[in-house]
N, C-alpha and C. Protein backbone atom coordinates (compact mmCIF):
# COMPACT_ATOMS: atom_id res chain seq x y z
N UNK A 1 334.08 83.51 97.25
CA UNK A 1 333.40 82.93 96.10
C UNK A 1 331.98 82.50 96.47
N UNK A 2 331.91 81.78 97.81
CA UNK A 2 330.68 81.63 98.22
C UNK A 2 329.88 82.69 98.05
N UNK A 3 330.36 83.84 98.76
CA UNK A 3 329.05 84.79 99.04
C UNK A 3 328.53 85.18 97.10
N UNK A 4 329.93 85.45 96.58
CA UNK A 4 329.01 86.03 94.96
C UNK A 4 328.63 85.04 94.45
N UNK A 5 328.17 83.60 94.87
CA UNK A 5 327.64 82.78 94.04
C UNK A 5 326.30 83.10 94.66
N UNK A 6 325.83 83.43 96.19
CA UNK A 6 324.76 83.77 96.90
C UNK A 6 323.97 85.09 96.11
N UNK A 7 324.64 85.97 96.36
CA UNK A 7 324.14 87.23 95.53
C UNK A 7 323.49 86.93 94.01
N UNK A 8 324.61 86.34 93.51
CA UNK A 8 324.11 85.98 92.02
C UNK A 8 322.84 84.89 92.12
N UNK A 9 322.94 84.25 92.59
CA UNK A 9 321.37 83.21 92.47
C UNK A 9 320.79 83.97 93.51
N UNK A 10 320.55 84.86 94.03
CA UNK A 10 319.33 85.76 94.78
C UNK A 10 319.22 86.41 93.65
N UNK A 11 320.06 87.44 92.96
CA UNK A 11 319.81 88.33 91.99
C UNK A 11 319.05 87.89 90.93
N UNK A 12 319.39 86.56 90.71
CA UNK A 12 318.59 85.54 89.40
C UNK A 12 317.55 85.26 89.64
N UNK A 13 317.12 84.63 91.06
CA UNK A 13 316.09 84.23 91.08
C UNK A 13 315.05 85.32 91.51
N UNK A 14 315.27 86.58 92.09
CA UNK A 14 314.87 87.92 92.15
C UNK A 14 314.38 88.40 90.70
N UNK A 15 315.00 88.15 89.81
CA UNK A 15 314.88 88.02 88.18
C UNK A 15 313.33 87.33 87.49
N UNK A 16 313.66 86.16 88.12
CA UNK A 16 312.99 84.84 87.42
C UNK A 16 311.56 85.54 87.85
N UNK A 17 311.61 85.72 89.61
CA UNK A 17 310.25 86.14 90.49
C UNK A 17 309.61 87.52 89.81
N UNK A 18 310.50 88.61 89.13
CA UNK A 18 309.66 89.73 88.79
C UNK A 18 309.20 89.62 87.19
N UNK A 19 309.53 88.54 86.58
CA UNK A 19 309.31 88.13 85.52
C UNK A 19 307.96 87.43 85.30
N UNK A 20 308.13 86.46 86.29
CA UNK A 20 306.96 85.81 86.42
C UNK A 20 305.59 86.97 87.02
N UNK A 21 305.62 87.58 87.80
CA UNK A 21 304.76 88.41 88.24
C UNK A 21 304.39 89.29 87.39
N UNK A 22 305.22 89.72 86.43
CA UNK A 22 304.85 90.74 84.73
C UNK A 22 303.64 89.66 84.59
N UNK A 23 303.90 88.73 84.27
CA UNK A 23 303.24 87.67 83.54
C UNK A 23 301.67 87.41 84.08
N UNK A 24 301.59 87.20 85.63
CA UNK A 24 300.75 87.13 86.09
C UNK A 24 299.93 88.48 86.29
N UNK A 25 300.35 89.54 86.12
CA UNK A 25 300.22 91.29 86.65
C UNK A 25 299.05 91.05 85.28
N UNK A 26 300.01 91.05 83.71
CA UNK A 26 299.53 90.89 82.31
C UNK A 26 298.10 89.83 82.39
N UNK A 27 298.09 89.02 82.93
CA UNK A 27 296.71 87.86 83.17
C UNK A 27 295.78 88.46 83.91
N UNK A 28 295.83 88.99 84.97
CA UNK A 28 295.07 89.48 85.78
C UNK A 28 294.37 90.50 85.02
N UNK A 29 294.75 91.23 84.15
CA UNK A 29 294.07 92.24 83.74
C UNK A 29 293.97 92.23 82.44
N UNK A 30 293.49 90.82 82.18
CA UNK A 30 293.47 90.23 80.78
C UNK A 30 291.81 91.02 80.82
N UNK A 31 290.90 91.92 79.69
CA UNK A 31 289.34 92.20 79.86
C UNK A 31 288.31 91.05 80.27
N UNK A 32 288.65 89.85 79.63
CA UNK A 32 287.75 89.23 79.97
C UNK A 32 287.17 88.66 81.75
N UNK A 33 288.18 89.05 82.68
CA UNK A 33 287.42 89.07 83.93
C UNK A 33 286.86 90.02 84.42
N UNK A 34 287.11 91.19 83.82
CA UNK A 34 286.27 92.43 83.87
C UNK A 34 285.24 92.08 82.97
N UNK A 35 284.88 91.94 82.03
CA UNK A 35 283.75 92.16 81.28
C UNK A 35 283.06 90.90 81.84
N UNK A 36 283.66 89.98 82.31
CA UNK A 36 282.32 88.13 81.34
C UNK A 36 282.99 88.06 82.64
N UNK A 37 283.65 87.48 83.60
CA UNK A 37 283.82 86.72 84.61
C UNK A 37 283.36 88.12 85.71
N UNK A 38 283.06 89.01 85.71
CA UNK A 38 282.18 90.60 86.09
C UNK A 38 283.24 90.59 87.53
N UNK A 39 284.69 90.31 87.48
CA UNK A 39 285.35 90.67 88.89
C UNK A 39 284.90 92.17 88.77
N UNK A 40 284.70 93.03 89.72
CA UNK A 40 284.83 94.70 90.09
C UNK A 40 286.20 95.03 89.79
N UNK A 41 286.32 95.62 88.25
CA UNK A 41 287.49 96.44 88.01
C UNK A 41 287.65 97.23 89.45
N UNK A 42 288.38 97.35 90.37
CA UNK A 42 288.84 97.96 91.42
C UNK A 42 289.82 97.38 92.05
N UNK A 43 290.27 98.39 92.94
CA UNK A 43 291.86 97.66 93.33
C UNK A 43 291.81 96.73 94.22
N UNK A 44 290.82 96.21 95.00
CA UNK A 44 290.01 95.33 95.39
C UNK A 44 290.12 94.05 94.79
N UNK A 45 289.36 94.36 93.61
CA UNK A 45 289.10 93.17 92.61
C UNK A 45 290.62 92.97 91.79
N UNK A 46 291.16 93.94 91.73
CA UNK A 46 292.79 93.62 90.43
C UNK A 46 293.37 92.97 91.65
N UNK A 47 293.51 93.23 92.64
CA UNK A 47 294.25 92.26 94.24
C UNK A 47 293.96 91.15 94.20
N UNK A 48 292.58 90.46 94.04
CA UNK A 48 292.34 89.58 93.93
C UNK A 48 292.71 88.34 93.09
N UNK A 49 292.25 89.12 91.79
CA UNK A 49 293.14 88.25 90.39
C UNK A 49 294.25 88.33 90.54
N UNK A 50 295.08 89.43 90.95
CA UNK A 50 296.65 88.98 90.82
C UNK A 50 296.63 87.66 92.02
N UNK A 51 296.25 87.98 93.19
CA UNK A 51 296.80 86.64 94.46
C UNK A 51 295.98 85.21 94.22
N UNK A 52 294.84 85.39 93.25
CA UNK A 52 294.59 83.97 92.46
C UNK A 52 295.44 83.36 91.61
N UNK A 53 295.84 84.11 90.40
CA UNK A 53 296.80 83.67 89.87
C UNK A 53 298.24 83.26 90.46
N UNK A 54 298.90 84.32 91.03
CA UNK A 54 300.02 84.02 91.87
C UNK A 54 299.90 82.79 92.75
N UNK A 55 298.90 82.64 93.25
CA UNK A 55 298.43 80.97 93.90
C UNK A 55 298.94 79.98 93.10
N UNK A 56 298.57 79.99 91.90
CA UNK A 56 298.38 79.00 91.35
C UNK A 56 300.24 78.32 90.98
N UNK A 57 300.49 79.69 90.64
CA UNK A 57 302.08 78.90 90.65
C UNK A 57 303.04 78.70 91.77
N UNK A 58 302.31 79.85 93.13
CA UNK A 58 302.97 79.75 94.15
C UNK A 58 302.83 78.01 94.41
N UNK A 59 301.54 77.51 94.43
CA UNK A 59 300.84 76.12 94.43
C UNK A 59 301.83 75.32 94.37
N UNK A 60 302.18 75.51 92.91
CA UNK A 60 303.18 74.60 92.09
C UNK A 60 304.65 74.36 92.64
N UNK A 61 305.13 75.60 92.73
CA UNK A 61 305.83 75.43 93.19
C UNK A 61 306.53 74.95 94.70
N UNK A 62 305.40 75.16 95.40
CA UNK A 62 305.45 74.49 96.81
C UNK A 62 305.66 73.23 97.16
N UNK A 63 305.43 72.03 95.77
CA UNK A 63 305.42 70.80 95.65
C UNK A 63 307.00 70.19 94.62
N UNK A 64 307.52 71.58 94.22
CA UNK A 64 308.99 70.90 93.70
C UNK A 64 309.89 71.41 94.13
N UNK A 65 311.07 70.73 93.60
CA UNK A 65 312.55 71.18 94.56
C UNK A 65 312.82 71.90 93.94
N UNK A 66 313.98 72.42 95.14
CA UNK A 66 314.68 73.86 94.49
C UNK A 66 313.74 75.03 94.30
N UNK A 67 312.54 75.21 94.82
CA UNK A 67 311.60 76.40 94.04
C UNK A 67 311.26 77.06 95.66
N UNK A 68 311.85 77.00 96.33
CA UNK A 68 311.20 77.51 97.77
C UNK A 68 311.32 78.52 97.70
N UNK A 69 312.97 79.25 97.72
CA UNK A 69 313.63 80.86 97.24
C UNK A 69 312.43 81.45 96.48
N UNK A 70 312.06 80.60 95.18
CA UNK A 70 311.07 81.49 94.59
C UNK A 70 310.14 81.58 94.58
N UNK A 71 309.21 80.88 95.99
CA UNK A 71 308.08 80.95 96.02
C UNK A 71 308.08 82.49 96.99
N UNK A 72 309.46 82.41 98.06
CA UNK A 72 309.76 84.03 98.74
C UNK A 72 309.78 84.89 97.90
N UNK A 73 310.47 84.71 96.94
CA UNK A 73 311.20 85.70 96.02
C UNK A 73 309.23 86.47 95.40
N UNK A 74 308.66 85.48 94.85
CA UNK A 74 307.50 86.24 94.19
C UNK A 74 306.50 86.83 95.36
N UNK A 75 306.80 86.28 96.85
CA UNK A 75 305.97 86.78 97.54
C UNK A 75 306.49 88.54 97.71
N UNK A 76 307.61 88.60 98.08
CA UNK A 76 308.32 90.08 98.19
C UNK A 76 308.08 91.04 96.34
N UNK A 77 308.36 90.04 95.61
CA UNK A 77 308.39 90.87 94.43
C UNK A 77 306.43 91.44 94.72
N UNK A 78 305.54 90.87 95.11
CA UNK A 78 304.30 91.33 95.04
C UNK A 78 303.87 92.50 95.62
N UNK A 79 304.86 92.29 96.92
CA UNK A 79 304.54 93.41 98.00
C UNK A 79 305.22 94.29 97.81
N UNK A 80 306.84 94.35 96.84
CA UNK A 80 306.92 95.18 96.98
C UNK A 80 306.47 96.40 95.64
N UNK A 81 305.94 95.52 94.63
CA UNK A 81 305.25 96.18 93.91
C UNK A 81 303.56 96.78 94.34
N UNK A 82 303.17 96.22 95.43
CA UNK A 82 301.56 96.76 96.43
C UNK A 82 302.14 98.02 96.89
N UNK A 83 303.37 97.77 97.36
CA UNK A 83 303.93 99.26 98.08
C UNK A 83 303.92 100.39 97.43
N UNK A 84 304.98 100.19 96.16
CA UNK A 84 305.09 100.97 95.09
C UNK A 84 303.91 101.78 94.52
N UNK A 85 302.61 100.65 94.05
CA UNK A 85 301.55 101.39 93.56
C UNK A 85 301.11 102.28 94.85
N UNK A 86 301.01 101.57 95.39
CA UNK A 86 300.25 102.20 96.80
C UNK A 86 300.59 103.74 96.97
N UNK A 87 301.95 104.19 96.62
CA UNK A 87 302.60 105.26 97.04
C UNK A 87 302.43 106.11 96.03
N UNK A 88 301.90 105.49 95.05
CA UNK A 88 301.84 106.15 93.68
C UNK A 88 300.47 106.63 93.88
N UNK A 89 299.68 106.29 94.33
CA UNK A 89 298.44 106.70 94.36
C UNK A 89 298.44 107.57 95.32
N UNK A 90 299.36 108.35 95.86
CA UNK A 90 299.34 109.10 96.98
C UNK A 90 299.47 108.50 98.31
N UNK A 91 299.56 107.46 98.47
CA UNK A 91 299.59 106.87 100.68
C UNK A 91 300.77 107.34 100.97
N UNK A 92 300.67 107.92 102.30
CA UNK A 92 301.89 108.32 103.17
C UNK A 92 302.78 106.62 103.21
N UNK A 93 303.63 107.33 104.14
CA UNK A 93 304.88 106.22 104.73
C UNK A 93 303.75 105.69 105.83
N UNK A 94 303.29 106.33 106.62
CA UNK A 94 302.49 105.56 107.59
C UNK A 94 301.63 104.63 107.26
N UNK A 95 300.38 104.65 105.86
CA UNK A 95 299.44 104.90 105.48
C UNK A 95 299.87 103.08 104.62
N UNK A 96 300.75 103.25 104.23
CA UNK A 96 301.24 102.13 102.88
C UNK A 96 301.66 100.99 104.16
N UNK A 97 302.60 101.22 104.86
CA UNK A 97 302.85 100.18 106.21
C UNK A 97 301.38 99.46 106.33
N UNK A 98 300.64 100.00 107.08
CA UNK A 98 299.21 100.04 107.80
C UNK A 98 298.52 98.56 106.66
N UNK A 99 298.37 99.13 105.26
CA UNK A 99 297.99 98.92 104.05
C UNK A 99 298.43 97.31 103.39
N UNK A 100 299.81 97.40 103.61
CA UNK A 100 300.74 96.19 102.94
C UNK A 100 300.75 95.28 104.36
N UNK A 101 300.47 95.63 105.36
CA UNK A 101 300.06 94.80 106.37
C UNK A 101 299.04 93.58 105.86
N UNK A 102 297.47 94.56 105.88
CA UNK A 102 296.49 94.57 105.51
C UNK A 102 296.50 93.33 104.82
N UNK A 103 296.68 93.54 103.56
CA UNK A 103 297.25 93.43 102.33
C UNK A 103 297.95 91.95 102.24
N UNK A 104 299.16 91.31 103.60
CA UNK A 104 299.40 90.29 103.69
C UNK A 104 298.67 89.42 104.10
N UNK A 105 297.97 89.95 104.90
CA UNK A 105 296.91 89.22 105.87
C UNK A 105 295.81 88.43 105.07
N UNK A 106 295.62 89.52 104.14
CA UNK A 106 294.43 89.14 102.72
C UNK A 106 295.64 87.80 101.94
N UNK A 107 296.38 88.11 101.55
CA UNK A 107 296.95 87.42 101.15
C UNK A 107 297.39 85.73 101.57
N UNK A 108 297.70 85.79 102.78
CA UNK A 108 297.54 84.16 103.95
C UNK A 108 296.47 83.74 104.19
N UNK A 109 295.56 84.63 103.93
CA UNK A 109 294.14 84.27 104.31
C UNK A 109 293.38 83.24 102.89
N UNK A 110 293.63 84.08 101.56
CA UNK A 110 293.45 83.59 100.01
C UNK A 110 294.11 81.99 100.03
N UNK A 111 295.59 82.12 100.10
CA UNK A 111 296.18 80.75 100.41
C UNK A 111 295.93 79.56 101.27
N UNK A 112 295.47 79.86 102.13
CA UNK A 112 294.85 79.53 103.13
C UNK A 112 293.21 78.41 102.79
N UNK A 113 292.80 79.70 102.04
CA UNK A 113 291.48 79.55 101.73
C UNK A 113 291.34 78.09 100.70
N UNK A 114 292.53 78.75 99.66
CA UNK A 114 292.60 78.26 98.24
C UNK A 114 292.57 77.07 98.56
N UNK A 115 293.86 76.86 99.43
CA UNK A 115 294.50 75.03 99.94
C UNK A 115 293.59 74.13 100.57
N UNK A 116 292.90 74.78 101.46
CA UNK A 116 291.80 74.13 101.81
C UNK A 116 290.63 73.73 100.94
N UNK A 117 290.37 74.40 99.97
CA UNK A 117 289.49 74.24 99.45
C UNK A 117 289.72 73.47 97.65
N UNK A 118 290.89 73.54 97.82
CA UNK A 118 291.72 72.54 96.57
C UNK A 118 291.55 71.09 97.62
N UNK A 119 291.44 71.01 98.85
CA UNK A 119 292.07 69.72 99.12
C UNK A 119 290.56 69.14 99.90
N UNK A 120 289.51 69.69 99.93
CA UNK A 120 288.34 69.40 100.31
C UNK A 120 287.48 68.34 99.51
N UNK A 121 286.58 67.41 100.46
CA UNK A 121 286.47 66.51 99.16
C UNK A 121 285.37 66.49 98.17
N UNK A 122 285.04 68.44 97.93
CA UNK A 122 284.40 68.31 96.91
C UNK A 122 284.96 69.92 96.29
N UNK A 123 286.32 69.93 96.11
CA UNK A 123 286.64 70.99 95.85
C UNK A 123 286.11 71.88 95.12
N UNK A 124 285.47 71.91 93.90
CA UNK A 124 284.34 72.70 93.49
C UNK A 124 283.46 73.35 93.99
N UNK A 125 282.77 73.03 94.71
CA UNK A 125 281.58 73.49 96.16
C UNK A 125 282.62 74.07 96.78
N UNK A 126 283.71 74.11 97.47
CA UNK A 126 284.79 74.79 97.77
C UNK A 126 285.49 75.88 97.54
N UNK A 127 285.50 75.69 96.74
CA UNK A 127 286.17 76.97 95.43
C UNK A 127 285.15 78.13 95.38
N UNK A 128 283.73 77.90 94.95
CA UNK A 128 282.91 78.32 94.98
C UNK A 128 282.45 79.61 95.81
N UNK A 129 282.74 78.54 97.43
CA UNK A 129 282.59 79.51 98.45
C UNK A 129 283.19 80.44 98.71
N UNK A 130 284.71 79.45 98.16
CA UNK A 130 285.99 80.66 98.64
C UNK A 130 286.07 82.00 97.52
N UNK A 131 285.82 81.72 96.36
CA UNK A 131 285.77 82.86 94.96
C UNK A 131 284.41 83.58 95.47
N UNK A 132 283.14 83.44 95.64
CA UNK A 132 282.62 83.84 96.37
C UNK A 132 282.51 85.32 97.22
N UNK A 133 283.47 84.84 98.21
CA UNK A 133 283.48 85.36 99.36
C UNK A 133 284.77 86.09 99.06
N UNK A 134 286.01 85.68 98.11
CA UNK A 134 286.70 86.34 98.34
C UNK A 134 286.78 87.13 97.00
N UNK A 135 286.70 86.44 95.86
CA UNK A 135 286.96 86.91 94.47
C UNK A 135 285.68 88.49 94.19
N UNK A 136 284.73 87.73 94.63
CA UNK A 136 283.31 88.45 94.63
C UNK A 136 282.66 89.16 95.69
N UNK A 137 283.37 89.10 96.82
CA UNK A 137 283.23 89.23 98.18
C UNK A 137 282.62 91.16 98.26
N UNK A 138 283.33 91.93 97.35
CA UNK A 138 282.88 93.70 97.39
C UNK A 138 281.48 93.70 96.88
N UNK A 139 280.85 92.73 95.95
CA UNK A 139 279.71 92.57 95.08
C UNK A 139 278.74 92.33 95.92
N UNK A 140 277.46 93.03 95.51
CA UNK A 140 276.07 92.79 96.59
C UNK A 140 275.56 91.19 96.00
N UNK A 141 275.79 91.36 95.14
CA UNK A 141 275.31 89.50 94.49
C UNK A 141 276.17 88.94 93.18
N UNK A 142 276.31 87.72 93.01
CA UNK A 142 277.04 87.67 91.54
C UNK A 142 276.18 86.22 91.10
N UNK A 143 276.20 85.85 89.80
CA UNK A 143 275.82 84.96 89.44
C UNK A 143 276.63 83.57 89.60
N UNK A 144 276.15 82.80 89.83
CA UNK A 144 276.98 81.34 90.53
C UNK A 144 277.50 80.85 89.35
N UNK A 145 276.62 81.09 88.27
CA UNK A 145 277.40 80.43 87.01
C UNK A 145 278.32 80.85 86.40
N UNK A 146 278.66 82.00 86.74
CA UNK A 146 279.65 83.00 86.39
C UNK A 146 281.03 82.49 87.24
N UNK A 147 280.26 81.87 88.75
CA UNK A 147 282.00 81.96 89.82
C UNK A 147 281.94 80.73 89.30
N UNK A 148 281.25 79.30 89.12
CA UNK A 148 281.89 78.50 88.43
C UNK A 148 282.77 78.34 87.29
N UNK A 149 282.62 79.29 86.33
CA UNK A 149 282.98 79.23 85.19
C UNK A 149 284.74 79.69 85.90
N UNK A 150 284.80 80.50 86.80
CA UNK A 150 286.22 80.70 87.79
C UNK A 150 286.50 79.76 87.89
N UNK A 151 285.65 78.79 88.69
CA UNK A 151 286.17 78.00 89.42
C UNK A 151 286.77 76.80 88.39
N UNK A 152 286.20 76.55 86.99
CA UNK A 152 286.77 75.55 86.03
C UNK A 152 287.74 76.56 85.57
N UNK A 153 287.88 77.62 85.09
CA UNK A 153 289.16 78.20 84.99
C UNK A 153 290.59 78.34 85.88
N UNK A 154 289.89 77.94 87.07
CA UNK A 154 291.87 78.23 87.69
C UNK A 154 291.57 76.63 88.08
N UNK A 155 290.67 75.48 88.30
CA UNK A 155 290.74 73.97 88.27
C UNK A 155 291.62 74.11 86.85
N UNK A 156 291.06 74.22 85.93
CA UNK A 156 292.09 73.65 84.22
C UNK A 156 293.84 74.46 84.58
N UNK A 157 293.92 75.75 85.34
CA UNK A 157 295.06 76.25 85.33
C UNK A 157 295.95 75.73 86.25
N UNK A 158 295.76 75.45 87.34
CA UNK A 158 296.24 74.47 88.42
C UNK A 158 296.82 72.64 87.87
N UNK A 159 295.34 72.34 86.62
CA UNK A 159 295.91 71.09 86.43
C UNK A 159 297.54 71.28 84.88
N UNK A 160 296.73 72.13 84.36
CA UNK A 160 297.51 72.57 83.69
C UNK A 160 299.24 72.90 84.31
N UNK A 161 299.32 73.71 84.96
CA UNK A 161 300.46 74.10 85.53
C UNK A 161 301.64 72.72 85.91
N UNK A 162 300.54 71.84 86.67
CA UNK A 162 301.57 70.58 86.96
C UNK A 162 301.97 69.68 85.86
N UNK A 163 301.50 69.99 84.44
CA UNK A 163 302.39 69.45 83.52
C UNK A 163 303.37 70.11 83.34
N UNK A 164 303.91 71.63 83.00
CA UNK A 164 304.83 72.08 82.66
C UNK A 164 305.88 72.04 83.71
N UNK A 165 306.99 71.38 83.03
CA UNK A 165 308.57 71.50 83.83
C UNK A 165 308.74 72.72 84.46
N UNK A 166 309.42 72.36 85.64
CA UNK A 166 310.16 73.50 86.36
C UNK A 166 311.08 74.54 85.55
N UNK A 167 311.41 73.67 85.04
CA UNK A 167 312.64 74.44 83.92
C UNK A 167 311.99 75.40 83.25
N UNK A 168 310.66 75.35 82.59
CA UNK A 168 310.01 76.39 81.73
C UNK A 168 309.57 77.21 82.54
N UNK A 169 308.79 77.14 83.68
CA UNK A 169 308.77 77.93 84.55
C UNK A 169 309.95 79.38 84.58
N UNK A 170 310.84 78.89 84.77
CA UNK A 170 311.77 79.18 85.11
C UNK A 170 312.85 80.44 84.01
N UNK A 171 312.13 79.98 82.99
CA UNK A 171 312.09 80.20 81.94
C UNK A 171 311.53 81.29 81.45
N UNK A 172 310.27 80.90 81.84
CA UNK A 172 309.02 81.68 81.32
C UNK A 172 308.33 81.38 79.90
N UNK A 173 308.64 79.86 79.63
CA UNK A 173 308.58 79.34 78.81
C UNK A 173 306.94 78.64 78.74
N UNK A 174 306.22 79.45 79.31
CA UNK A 174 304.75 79.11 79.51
C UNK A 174 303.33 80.18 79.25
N UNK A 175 302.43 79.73 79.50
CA UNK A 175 301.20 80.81 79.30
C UNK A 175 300.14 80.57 79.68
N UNK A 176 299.40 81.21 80.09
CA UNK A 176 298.09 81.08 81.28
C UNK A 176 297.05 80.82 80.59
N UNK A 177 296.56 79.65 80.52
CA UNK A 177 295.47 79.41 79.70
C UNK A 177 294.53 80.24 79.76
N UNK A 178 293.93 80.52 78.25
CA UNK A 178 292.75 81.36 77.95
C UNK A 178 291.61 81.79 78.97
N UNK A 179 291.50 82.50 79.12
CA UNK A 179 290.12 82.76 80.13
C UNK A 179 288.78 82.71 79.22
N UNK A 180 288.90 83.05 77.90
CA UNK A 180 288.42 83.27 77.17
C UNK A 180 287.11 81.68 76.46
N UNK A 181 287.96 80.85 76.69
CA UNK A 181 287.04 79.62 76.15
C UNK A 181 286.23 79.15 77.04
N UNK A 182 286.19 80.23 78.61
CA UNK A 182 284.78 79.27 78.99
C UNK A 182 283.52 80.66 78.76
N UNK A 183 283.93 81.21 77.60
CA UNK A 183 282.83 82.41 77.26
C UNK A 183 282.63 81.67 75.29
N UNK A 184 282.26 80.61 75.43
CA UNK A 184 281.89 80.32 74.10
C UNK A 184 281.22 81.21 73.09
N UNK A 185 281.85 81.84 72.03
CA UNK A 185 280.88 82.83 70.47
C UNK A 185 279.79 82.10 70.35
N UNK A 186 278.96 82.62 70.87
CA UNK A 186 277.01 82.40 70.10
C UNK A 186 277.24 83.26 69.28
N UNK A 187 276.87 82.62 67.55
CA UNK A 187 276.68 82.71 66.55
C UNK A 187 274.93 83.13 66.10
């Protein structure tokens, strides 16, 4: 009985993790960071927005109980959807290894970056550097007012996030605030 109660809450929360990643996959490639926040449509730049966003709830969840499984669970659901595309685009078996390596490394490195620079004591100037260098990092130049306008977008999504219950989470009983309202309609 033990083990199928194991299977079944891996299988669920395996569930919950590729659910949530639709969600975040769907945000990332919302137009407006292609057009107005000018990330480089490239797989480069779509890597990026997805492991920003995914931060943000990985974030969250790092600070409540019971959510550890699924902070693993969405890390594997990521990679193993990097793999997948990867192979789809033609990479060998050798080629995708090499790649999703790569790929993690970028990934500990973002987290890394993020945490430090969420916990710095002027996190904004922080953020900055890190979106920067990492969000903007393929770009020969970008406009600063542009990575701020990032940087108050995943600040409001981060503060945002720690109101909603675990339970909705969980759920999927949530939604990624607009990217859209820090591009105000001039009339």
């Amino acid at each position: 009985m033990k083990i199928l109660s194991r299977i079944f809450k891996k299988s669920s929360s395996k569930n919950i993790a590729w659910d949530l990643y639709t969600k975040v996959v769907e945000q990332a490639r919302h137009p407006v960071f292609y057009n107005k926040f000018f990330v480089p449509d490239t797989l480069d730049g779509r890597f990026e927005l997805i492991i920003l966003h995914i931060y943000t709830l990985m974030h969250q969840f790092k600070s409540r109980q019971n959510t550890k499984i699924l902070n693993q669970e969405l890390f594997d659901v990521l990679f193993q959807d990097m793999d997948y595309n990867l192979r789809e685009m033609g990479a060998g078996d050798l080629g995708v290894g090499r790649r999703i390596k790569i790929m993690i490394q970028a990934f500990y490195g973002r987290i890394k970056a993020y945490d430090q620079a969420f916990s710095d004591s002027d996190p904004f100037h922080a953020l900055r550097l890190a979106f920067t260098r990492n969000v903007y990092g393929t770009m020969d130049s970008i406009d600063q007012e542009i990575v701020d306008k990032m940087v108050l977008y995943i600040k409001e999504m981060k503060e945002f996030f720690s109101t909603i219950p675990t339970e909705d989470f969980l759920k999927g009983n949530f939604a990624f605030p607009n990217p859209e309202k820090h591009f105000p309609i001039i009339k």
